[in-house]
C-alpha atoms as a PDB file:
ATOM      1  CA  UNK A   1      -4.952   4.490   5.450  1.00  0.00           C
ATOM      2  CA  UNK A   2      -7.256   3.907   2.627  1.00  0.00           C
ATOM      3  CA  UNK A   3      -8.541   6.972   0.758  1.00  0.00           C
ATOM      4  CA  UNK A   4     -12.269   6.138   0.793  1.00  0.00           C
ATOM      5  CA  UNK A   5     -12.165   4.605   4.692  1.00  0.00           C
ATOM      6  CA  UNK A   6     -10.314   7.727   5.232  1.00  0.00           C
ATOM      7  CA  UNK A   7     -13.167  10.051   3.970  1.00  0.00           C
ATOM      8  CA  UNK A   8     -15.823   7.743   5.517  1.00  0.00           C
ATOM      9  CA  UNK A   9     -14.050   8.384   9.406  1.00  0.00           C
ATOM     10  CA  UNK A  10     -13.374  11.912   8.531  1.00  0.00           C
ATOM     11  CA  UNK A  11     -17.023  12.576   7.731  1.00  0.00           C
ATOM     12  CA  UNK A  12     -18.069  10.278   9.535  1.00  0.00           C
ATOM     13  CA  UNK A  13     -16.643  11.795  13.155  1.00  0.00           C
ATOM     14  CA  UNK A  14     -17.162  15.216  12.094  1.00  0.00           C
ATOM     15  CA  UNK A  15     -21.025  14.674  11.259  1.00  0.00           C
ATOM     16  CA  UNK A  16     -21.208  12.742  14.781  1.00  0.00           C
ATOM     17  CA  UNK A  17     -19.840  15.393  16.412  1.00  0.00           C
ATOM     18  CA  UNK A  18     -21.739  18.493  14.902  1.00  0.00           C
ATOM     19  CA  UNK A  19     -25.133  16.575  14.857  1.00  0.00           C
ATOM     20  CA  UNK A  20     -24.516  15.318  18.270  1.00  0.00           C
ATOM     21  CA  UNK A  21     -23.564  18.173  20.330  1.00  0.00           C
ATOM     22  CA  UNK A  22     -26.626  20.465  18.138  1.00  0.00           C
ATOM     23  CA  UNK A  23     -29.250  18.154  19.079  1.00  0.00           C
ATOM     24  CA  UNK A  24     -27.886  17.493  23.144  1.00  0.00           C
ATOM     25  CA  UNK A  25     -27.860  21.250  23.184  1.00  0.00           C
ATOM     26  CA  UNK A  26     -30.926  22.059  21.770  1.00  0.00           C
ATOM     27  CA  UNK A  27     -32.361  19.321  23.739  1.00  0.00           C
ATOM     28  CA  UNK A  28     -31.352  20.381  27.131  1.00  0.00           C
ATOM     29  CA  UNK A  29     -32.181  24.074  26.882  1.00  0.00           C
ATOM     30  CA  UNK A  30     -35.386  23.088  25.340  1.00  0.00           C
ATOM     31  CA  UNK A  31     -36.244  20.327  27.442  1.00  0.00           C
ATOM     32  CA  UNK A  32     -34.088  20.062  30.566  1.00  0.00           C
ATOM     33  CA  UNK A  33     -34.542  16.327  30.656  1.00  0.00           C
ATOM     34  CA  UNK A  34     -31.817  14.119  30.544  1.00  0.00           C
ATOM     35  CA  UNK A  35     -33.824  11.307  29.600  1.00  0.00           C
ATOM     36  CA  UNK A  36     -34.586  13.113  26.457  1.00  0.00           C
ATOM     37  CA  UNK A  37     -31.300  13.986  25.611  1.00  0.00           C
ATOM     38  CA  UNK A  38     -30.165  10.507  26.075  1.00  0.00           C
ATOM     39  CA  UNK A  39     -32.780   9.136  23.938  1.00  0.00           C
ATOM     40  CA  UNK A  40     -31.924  11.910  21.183  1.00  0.00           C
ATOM     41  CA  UNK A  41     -28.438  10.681  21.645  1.00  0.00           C
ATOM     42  CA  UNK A  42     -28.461   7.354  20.989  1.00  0.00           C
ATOM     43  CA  UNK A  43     -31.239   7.536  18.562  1.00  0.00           C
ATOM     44  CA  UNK A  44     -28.969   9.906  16.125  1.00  0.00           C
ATOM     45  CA  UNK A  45     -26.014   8.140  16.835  1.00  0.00           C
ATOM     46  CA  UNK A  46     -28.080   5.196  15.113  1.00  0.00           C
ATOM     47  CA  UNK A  47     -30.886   6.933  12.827  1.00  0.00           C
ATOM     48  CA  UNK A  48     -28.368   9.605  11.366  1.00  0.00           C
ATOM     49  CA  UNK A  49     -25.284   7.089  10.836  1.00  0.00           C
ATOM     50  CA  UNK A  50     -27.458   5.051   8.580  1.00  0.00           C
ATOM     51  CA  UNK A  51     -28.350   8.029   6.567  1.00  0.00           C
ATOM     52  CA  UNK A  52     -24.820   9.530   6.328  1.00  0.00           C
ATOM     53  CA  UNK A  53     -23.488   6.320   4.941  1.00  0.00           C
ATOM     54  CA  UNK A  54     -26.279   6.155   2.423  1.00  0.00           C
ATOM     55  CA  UNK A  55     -25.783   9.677   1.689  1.00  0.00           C
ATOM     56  CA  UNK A  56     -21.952   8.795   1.448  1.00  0.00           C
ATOM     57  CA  UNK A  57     -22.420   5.582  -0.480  1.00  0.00           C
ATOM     58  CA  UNK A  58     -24.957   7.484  -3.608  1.00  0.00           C
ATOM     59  CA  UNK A  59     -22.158  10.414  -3.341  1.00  0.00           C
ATOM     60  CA  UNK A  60     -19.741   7.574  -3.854  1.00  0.00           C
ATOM     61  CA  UNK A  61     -21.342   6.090  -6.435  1.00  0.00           C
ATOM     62  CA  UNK A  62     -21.844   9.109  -8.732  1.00  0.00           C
ATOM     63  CA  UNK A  63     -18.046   9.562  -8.918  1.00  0.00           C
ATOM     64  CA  UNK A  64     -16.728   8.454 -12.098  1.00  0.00           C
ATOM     65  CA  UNK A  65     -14.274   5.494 -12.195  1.00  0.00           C
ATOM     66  CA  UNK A  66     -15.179   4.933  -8.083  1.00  0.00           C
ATOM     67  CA  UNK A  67     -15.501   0.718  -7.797  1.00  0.00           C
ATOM     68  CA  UNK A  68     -17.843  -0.928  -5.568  1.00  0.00           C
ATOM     69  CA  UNK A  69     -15.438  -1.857  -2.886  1.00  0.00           C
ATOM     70  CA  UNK A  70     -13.799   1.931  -2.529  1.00  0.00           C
ATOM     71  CA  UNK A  71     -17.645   2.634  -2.254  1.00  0.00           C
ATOM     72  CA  UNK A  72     -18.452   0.172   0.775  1.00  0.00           C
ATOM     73  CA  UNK A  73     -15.122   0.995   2.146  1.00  0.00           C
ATOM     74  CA  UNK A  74     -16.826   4.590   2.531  1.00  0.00           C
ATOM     75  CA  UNK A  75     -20.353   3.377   3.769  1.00  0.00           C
ATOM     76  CA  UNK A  76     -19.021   1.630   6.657  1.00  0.00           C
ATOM     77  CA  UNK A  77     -16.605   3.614   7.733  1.00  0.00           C
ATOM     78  CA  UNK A  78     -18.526   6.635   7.555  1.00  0.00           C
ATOM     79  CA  UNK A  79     -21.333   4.469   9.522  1.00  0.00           C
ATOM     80  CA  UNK A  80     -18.395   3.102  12.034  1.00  0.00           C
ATOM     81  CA  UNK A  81     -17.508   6.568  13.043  1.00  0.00           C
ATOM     82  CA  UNK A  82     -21.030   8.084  13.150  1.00  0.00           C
ATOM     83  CA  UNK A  83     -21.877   5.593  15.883  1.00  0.00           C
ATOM     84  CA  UNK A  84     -19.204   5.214  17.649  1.00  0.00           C
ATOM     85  CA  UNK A  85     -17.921   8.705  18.253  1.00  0.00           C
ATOM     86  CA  UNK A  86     -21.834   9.988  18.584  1.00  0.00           C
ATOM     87  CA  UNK A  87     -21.998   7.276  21.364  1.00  0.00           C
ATOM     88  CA  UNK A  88     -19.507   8.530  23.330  1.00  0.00           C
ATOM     89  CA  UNK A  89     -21.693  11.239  23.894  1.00  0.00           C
ATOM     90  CA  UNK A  90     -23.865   9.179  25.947  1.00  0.00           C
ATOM     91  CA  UNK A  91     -20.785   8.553  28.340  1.00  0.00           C
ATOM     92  CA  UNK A  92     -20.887  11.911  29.966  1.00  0.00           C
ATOM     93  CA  UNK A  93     -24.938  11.527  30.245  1.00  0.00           C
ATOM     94  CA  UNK A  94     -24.633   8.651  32.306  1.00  0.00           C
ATOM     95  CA  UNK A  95     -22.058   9.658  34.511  1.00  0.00           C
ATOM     96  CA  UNK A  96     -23.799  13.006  35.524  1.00  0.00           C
ATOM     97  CA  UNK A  97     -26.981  11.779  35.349  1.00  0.00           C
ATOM     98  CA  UNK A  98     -28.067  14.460  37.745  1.00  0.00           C
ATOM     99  CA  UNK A  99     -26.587  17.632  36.669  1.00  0.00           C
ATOM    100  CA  UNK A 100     -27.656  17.866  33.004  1.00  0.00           C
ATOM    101  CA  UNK A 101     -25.991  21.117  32.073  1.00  0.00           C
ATOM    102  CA  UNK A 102     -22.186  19.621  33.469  1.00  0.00           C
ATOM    103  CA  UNK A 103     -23.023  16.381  31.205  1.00  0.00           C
ATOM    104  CA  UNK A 104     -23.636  18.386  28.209  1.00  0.00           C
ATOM    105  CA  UNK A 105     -20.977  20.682  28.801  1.00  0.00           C
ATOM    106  CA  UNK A 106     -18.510  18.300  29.340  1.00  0.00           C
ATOM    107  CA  UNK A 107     -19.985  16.675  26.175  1.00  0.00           C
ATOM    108  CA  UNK A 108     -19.506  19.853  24.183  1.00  0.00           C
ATOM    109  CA  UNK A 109     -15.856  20.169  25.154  1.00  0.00           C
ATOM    110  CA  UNK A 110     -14.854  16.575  24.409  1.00  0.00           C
ATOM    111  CA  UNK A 111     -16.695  17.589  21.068  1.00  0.00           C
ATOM    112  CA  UNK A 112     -14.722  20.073  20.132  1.00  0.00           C
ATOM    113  CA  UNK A 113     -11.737  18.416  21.803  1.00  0.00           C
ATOM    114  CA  UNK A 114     -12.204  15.923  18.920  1.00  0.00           C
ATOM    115  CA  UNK A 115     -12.915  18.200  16.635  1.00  0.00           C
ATOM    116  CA  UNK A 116      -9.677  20.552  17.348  1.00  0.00           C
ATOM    117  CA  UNK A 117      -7.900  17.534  16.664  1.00  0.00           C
ATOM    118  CA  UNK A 118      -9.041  16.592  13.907  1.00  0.00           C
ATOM    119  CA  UNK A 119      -9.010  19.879  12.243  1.00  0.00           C
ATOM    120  CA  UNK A 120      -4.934  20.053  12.853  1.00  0.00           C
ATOM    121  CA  UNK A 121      -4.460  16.846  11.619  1.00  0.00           C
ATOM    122  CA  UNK A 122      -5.977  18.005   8.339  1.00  0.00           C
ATOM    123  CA  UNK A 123      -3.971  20.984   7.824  1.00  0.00           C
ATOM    124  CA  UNK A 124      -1.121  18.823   8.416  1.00  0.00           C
ATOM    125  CA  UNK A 125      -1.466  16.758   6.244  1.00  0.00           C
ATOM    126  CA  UNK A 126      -2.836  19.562   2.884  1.00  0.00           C
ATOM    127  CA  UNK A 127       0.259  21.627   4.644  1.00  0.00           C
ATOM    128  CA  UNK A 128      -1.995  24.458   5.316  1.00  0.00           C
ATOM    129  CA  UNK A 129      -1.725  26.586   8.799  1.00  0.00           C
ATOM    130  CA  UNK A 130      -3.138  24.973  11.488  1.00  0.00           C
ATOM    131  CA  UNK A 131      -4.616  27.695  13.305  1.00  0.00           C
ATOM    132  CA  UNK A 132      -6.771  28.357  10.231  1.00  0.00           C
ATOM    133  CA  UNK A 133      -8.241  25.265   9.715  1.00  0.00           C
ATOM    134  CA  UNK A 134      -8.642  24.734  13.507  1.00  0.00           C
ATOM    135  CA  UNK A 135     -10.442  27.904  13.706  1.00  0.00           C
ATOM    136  CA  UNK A 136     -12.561  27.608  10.783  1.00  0.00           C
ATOM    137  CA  UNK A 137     -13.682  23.684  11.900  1.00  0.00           C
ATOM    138  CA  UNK A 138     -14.264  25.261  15.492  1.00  0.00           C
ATOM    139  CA  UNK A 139     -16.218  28.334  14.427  1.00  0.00           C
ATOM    140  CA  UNK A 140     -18.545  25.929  12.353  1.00  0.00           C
ATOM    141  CA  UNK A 141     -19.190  23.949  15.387  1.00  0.00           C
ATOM    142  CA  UNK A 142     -19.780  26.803  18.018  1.00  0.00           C
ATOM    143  CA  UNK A 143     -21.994  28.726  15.362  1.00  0.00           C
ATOM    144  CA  UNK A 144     -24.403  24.927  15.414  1.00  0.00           C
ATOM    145  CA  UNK A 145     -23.893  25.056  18.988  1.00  0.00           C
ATOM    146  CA  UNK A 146     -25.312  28.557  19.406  1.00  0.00           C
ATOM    147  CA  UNK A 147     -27.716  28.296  17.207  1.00  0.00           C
ATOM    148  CA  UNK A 148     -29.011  25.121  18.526  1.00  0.00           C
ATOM    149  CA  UNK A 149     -29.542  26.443  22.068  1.00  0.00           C
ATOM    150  CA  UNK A 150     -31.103  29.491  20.981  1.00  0.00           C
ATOM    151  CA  UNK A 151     -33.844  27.257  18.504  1.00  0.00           C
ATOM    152  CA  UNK A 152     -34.109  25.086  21.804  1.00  0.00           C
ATOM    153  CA  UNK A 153     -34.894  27.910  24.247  1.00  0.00           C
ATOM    154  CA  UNK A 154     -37.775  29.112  21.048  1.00  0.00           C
ATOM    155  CA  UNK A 155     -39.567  25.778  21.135  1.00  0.00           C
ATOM    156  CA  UNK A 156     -39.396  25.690  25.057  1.00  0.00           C
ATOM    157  CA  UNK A 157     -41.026  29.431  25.027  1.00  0.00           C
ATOM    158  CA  UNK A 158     -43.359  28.392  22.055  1.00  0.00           C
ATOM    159  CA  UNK A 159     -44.938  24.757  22.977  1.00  0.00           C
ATOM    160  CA  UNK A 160     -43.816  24.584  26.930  1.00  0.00           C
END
């Protein structure tokens, strides 16, 4: 694979997956509604790959000796991957319509399913220890994750 469509998938599924899961778990402890989360959702999945990919394309672009096409090569993947793998967050949503809390927890271990996996294949390939990079990747995520449930239980106390 390409370098640059490389970086753009790589970003672009980790971004999708960290952005995702923060804002479906803020949103359900905050809100409990599943419409909201589903709007949230699908509105990241499109709002936020648009800005990673321009963010990716001007951090392209200020690389020295980095042509136009290895740019674009970035910008879409990194906008592929971004809206694809942030939509399949919406797949749990709809299927457990009903039970919030099983959708987004379902959502959160597909997540870091993804994640996990993505994370080994990285140390595999920079021959680093797996368990390390897994780890780190994984402790990133659950840190957002916390974090993001905790700031959505504050707004829930604070404007509900």
């Amino acid at each position: 694979m390409k370098n640059p469509i490389r970086i753009g998938i790589y970003f672009g599924l980790t971004s999708g997956i960290i952005t995702t899961l923060g804002l479906m778990v803020g949103l359900e402890s905050g809100t409990d509604s599943a419409l909201a989360v589903i709007g949230g959702v699908i509105t990241i999945a499109v709002a936020d790959a648009f800005s990673d990919a321009l963010g990716m394309h001007i951090s392209q672009e200020s690389i020295r000796n980095t042509g136009p096409k290895a740019v674009w090569e970035s910008t879409l993947s990194t906008f592929a991957a971004k809206f694809l793998f942030a939509m399949t967050f919406v797949v749990p949503l709809l299927l457990f319509y009903n039970s919030l809390t099983m959708a987004v927890t379902i959502s959160v271990l597909w997540g870091l399913l993804l994640l996990g996996m993505l994370s080994f294949r990285i140390a595999n390939e920079k021959k680093e220890k797996t368990w390390k990079v897994v780890a780190e990747h994984l402790g990133i995520a659950l840190a957002v994750i916390f974090i993001a449930h905790y700031v959505g239980d504050l707004v829930a106390i604070l404007f509900h």
